[in-house]
Protein backbone atom coordinates (compact mmCIF):
# COMPACT_ATOMS: atom_id res chain seq x y z
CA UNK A 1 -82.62 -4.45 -34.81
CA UNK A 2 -80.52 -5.07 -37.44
CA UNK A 3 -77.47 -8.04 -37.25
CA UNK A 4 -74.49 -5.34 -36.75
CA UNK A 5 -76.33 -3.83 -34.11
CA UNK A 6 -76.94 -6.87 -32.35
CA UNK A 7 -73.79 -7.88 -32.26
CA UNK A 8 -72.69 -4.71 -30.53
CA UNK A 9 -74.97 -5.27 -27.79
CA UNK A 10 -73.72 -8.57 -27.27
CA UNK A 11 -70.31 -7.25 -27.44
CA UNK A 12 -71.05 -4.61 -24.77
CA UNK A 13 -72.90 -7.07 -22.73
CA UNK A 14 -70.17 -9.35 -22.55
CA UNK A 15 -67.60 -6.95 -21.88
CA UNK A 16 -69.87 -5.88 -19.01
CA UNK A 17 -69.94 -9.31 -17.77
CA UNK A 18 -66.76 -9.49 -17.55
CA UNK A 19 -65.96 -6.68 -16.07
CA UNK A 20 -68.45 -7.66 -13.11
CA UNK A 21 -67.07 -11.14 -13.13
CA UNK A 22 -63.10 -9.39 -13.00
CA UNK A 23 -64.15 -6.98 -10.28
CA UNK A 24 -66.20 -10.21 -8.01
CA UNK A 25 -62.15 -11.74 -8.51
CA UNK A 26 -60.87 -8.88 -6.94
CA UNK A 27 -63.33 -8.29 -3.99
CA UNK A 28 -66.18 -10.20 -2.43
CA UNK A 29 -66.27 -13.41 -4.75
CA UNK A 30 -62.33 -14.12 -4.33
CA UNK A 31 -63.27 -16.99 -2.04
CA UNK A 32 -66.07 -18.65 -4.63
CA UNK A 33 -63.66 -18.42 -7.23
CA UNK A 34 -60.70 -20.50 -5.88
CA UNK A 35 -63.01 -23.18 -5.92
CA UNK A 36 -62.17 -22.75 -9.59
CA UNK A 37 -58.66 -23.25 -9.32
CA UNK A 38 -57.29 -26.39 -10.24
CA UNK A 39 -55.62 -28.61 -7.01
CA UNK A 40 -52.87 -29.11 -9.51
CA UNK A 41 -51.66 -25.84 -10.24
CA UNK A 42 -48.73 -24.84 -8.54
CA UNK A 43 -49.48 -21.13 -7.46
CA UNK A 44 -51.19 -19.71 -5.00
CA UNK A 45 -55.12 -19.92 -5.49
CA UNK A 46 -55.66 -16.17 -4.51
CA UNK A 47 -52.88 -15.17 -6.38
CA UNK A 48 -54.45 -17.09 -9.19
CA UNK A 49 -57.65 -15.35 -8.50
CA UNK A 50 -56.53 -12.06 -8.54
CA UNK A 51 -54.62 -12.36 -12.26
CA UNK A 52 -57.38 -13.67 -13.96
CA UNK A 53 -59.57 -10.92 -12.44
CA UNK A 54 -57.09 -8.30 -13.68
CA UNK A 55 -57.57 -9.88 -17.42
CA UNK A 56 -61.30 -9.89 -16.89
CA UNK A 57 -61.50 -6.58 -16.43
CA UNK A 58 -58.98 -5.27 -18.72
CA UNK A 59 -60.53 -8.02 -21.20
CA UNK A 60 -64.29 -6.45 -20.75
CA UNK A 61 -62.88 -2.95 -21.10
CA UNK A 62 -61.32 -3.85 -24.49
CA UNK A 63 -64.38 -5.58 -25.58
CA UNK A 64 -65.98 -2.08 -25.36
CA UNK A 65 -63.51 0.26 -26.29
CA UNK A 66 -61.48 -2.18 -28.99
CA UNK A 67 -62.92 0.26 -31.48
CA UNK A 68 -61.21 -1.25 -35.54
CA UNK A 69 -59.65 -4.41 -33.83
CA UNK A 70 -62.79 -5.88 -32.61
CA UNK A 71 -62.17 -9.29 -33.94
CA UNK A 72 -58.75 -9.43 -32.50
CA UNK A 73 -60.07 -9.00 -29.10
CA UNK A 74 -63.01 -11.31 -29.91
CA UNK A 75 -60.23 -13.96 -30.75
CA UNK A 76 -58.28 -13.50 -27.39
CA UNK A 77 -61.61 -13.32 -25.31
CA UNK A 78 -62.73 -16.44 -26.56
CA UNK A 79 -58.74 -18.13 -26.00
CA UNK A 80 -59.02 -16.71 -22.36
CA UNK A 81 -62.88 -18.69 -22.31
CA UNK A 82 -61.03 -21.94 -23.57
CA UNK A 83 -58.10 -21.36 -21.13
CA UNK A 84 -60.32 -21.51 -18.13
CA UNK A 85 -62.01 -24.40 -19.05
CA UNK A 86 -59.69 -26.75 -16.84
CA UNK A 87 -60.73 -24.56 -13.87
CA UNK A 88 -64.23 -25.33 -14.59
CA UNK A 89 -63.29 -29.26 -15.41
CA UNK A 90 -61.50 -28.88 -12.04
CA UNK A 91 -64.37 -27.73 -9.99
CA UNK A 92 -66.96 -30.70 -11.54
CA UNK A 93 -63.97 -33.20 -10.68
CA UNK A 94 -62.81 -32.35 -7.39
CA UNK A 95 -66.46 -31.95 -6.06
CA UNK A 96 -65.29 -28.25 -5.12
CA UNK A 97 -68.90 -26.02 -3.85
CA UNK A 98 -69.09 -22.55 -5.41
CA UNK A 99 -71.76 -20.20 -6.69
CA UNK A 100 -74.37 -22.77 -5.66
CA UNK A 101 -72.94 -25.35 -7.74
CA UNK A 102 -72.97 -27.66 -4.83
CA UNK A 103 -73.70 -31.35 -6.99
CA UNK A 104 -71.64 -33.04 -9.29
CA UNK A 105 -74.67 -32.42 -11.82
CA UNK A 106 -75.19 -28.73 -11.54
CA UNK A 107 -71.06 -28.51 -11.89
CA UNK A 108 -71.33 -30.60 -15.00
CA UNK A 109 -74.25 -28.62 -16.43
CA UNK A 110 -71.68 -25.73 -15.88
CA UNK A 111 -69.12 -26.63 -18.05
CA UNK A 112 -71.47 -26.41 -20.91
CA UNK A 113 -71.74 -22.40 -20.85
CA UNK A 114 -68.14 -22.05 -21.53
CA UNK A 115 -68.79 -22.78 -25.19
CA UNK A 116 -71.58 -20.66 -25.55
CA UNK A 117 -68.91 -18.07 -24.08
CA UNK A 118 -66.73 -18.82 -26.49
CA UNK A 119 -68.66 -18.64 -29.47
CA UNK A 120 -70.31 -14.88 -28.24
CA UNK A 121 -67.32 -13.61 -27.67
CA UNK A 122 -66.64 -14.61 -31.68
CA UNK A 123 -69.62 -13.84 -32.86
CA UNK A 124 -70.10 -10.27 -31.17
CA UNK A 125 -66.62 -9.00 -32.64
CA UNK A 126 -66.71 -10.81 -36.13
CA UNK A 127 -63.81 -13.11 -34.73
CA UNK A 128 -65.22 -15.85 -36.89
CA UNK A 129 -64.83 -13.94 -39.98
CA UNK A 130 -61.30 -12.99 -39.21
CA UNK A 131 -60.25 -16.58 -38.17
CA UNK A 132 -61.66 -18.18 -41.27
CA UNK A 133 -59.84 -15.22 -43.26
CA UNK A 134 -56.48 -14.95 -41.40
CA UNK A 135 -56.23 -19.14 -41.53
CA UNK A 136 -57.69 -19.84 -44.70
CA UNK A 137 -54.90 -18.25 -46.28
């Protein structure tokens, strides 16, 4: 398999994780993933819960069907990865149980997958080629 068409499977896969991850928001993971939200911020955990499932979803869908703007959405995917990152944080340091993450070591391990996120989300769009373009100008 050649490198393009790699990346397009990772680009589908990822959009198909996320639109599995978006949809467990919505329905019968809504409880698992307020453990993610931070004690600090002030709205309503469910609430929370719900609008980040929405951009999951519509995230994952755009993933597949971004069609000439690929890296654009690669760039935004990987900002929403980084923007969740204090949830994640959150979860390690308030000791919060969720998805069988129920140690402070298997929470920590956790927060390392976020960067691998991150970086397929780049990679399987070409974000990294338009970042290094667009702000090496």
């Amino acid at each position: 398999m050649d490198g393009e068409r790699l990346r397009t499977v990772g680009r589908w896969v990822l959009g198909a994780v996320l639109v599995v991850a978006g949809i467990g928001h919505l329905t019968s993971q809504r409880v698992e993933f307020r453990a993610q939200v931070p004690s600090w911020v002030p709205l309503d955990a469910d609430l929370v819960v719900l609008a980040s499932g929405v951009v999951e979803v519509v995230l994952g869908v755009a993933l597949v069907a971004a069609g000439g703007r690929l890296a654009w959405v690669g760039v935004v995917v990987a900002a929403f990865f980084v923007l969740i990152v204090p949830g994640n944080v959150a979860q390690w340091v308030e000791g919060r149980d969720a998805f069988g993450l129920d140690s402070d070591a298997e929470r920590f391990v956790r927060l390392w997958f976020q960067p691998v996120l991150v970086v397929w989300a780049l990679w399987s769009t070409g974000g990294w080629r338009w970042l290094r373009t667009t702000l090496g100008r």
